[in-house]
Every structure is written in C-alpha cells, then in structure tokens.
Protein backbone atom coordinates (compact mmCIF):
# COMPACT_ATOMS: atom_id res chain seq x y z
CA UNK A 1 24.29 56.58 -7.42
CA UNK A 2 23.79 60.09 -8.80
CA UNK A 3 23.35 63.07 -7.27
CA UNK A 4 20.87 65.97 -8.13
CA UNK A 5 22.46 69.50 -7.62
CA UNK A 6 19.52 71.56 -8.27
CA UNK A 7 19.19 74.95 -6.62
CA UNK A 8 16.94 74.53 -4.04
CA UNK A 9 16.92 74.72 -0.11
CA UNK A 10 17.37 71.09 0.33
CA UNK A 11 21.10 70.99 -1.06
CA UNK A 12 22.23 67.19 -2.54
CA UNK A 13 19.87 64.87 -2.83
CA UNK A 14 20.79 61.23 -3.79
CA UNK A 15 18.13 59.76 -6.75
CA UNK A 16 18.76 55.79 -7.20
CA UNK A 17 20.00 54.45 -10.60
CA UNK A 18 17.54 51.87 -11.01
CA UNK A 19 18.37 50.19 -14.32
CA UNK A 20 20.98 48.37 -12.82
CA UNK A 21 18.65 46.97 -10.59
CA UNK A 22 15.99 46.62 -13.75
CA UNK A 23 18.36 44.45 -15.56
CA UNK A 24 19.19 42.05 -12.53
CA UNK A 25 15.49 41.44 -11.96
CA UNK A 26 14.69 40.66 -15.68
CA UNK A 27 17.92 38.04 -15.79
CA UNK A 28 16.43 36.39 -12.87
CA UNK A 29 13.28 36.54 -13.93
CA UNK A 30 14.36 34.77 -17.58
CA UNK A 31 16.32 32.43 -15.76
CA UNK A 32 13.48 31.33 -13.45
CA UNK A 33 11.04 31.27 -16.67
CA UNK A 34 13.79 28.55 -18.19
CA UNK A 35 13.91 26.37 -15.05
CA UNK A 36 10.63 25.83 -13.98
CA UNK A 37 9.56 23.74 -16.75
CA UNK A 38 12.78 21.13 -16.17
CA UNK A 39 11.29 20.92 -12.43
CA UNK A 40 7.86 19.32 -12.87
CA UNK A 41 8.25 15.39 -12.18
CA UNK A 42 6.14 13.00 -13.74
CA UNK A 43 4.63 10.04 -11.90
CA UNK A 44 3.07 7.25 -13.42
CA UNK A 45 0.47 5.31 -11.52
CA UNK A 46 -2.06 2.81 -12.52
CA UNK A 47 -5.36 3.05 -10.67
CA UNK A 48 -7.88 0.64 -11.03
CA UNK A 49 -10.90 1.33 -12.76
CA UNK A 50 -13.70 3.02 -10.69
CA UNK A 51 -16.35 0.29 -10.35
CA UNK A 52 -20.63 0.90 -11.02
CA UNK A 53 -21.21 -0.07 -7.19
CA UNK A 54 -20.04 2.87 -4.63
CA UNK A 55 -20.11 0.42 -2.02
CA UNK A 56 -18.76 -2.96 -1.34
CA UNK A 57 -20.92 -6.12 -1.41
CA UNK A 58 -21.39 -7.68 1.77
CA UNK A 59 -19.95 -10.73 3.05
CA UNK A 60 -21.49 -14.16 1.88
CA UNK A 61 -24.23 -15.06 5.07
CA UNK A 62 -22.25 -18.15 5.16
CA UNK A 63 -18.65 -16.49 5.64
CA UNK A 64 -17.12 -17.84 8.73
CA UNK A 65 -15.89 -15.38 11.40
CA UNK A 66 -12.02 -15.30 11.77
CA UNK A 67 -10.40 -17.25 14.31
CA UNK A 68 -9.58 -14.56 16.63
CA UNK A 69 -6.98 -15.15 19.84
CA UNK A 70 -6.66 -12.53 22.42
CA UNK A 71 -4.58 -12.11 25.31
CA UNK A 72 -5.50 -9.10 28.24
CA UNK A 73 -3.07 -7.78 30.90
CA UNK A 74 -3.84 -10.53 33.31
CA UNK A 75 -2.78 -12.99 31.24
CA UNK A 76 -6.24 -14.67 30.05
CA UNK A 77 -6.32 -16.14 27.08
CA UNK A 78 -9.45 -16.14 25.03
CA UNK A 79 -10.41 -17.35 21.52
CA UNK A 80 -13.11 -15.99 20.02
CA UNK A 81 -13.72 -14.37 23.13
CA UNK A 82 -14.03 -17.84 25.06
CA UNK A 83 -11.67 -18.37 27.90
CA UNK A 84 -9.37 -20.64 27.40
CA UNK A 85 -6.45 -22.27 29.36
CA UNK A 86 -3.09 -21.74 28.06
CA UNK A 87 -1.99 -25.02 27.56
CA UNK A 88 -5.40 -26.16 25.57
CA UNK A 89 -4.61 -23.34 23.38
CA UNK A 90 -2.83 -24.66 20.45
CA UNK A 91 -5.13 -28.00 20.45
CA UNK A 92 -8.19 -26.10 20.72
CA UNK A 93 -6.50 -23.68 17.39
CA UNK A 94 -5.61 -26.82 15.50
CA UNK A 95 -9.04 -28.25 15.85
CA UNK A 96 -10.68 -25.16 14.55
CA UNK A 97 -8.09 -24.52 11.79
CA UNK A 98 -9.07 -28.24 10.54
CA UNK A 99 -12.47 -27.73 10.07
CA UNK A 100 -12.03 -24.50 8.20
CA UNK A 101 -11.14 -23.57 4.52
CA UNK A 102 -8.56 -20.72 5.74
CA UNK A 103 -6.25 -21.70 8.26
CA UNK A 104 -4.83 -18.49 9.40
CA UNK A 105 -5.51 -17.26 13.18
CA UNK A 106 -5.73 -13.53 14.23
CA UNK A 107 -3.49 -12.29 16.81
CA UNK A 108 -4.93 -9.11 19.06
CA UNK A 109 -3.37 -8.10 22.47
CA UNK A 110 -4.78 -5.28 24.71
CA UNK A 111 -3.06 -1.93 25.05
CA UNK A 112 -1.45 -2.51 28.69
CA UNK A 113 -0.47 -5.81 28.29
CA UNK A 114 3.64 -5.72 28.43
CA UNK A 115 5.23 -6.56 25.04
CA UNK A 116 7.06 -9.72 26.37
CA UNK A 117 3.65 -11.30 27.63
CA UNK A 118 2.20 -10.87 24.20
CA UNK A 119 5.33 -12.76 22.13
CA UNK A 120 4.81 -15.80 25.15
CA UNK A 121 1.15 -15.80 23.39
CA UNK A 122 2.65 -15.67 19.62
CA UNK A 123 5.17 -18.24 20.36
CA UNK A 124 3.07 -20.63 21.84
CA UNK A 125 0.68 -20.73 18.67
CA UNK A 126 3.54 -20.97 16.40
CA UNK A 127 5.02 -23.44 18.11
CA UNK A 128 1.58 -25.17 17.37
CA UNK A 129 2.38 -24.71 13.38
CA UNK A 130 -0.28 -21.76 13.14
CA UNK A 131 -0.38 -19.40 10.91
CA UNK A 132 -0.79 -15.87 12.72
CA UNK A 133 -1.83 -12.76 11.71
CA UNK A 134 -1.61 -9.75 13.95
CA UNK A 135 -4.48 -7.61 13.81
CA UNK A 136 -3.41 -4.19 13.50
CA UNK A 137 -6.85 -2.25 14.81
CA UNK A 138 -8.85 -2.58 17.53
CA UNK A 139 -11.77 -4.69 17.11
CA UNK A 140 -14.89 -3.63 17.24
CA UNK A 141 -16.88 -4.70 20.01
C-alpha cells in the first residue's frame, strides 16, 4: 500500500497498488483458459434414424386386445373388465392365453387397494403358470 503525501488539506491518503492484484487475476485467468478445454466430456450415443412418417402406424384392425386382469379395493376381480370369481381366475386366464398368439397377461391394481391384496392377485396367476406383466399407467377408460 502506498501512501500519497501531497500538500493538501486532506493529509495521507492511502492509493491501492493494484498490479499485484493485476497479475493474480491474469494467472487465474490463464489457468482457467488451460482447464476448460480438459473438462468437456464426450458422449457417444447412437440414435436411430429419424423415419419419413411423424407418426406411428396404427394397430392391425385384427390386433387382439391384451388380456388385462384387475383387482379394486374390495377385492373384485375382473378380466377384461368382466367379473370374475377368484378361484375361476387362473382357468378362465389359461383358456384365453391358449387361444392367443401372445400369452402374456397384464396386471393393473387400483390406487387404494393395500399392497398385500394385490401380490394375493399376482400369486394366484403365477401359480397358474402365467406370464404377468404389470402395467405401469393407468388405463385409459
């Protein structure tokens, strides 16, 4: 720090030596111009080619529906939104799985019904040697 004795009324006055300060900021400023390059990461990805149609084709008109099973808090059991009672369940599944090319059945639950109800449901139809899928949306109604 220097000090300005000049003759007038105010007496000392400090005045900053600033090239000390200069020379810090241009060393961190070199150093920062060095390092930023090594920072950048790279990340390869391969995305599929953007296809001519913006949309996608809809199903076939003979697609079947999924096999859907849903349980509700009370405890009903429907397939394909048709009651059913729970110990026709898994022969009524196997019936429909056997006259179908895909042989996977989808699994939805309701909000409220209590998690323990809901594995009852799954264990029964894998105890039936279904394949189950749990759906992980609500369906559209």
């Amino acid at each position: 720090m220097a000090f300005d004795l000049g003759g007038g009324k105010g007496g000392i006055r400090p005045a900053m030596n600033v090239t000390p300060l200069v020379d810090v900021v241009l060393v961190l400023l070199i150093i920062f111009m060095v390092v930023t390059p090594l920072m950048t990461k790279q990340m390869w990805m391969t995305v599929p080619a953007k296809g001519d149609d913006p949309e996608a084709p809809p199903p076939p008109a003979d697609a079947v529906p999924p096999v859907v099973l849903t349980v509700d808090r009370s405890g009903v059991l429907r397939i394909n939104r048709e009651e059913v009672p729970r110990d026709q369940v898994v022969a009524r599944l196997q019936r429909m799985l056997n006259a179908r090319p895909d042989k996977i059945v989808f699994f939805d639950a309701s909000d409220d019904v209590p998690y323990g109800a809901a594995m009852d449901v799954l264990d029964l139809a894998r105890g039936g040697d279904i394949t189950v899928g749990v759906l992980p949306d609500k369906l559209a109604d």
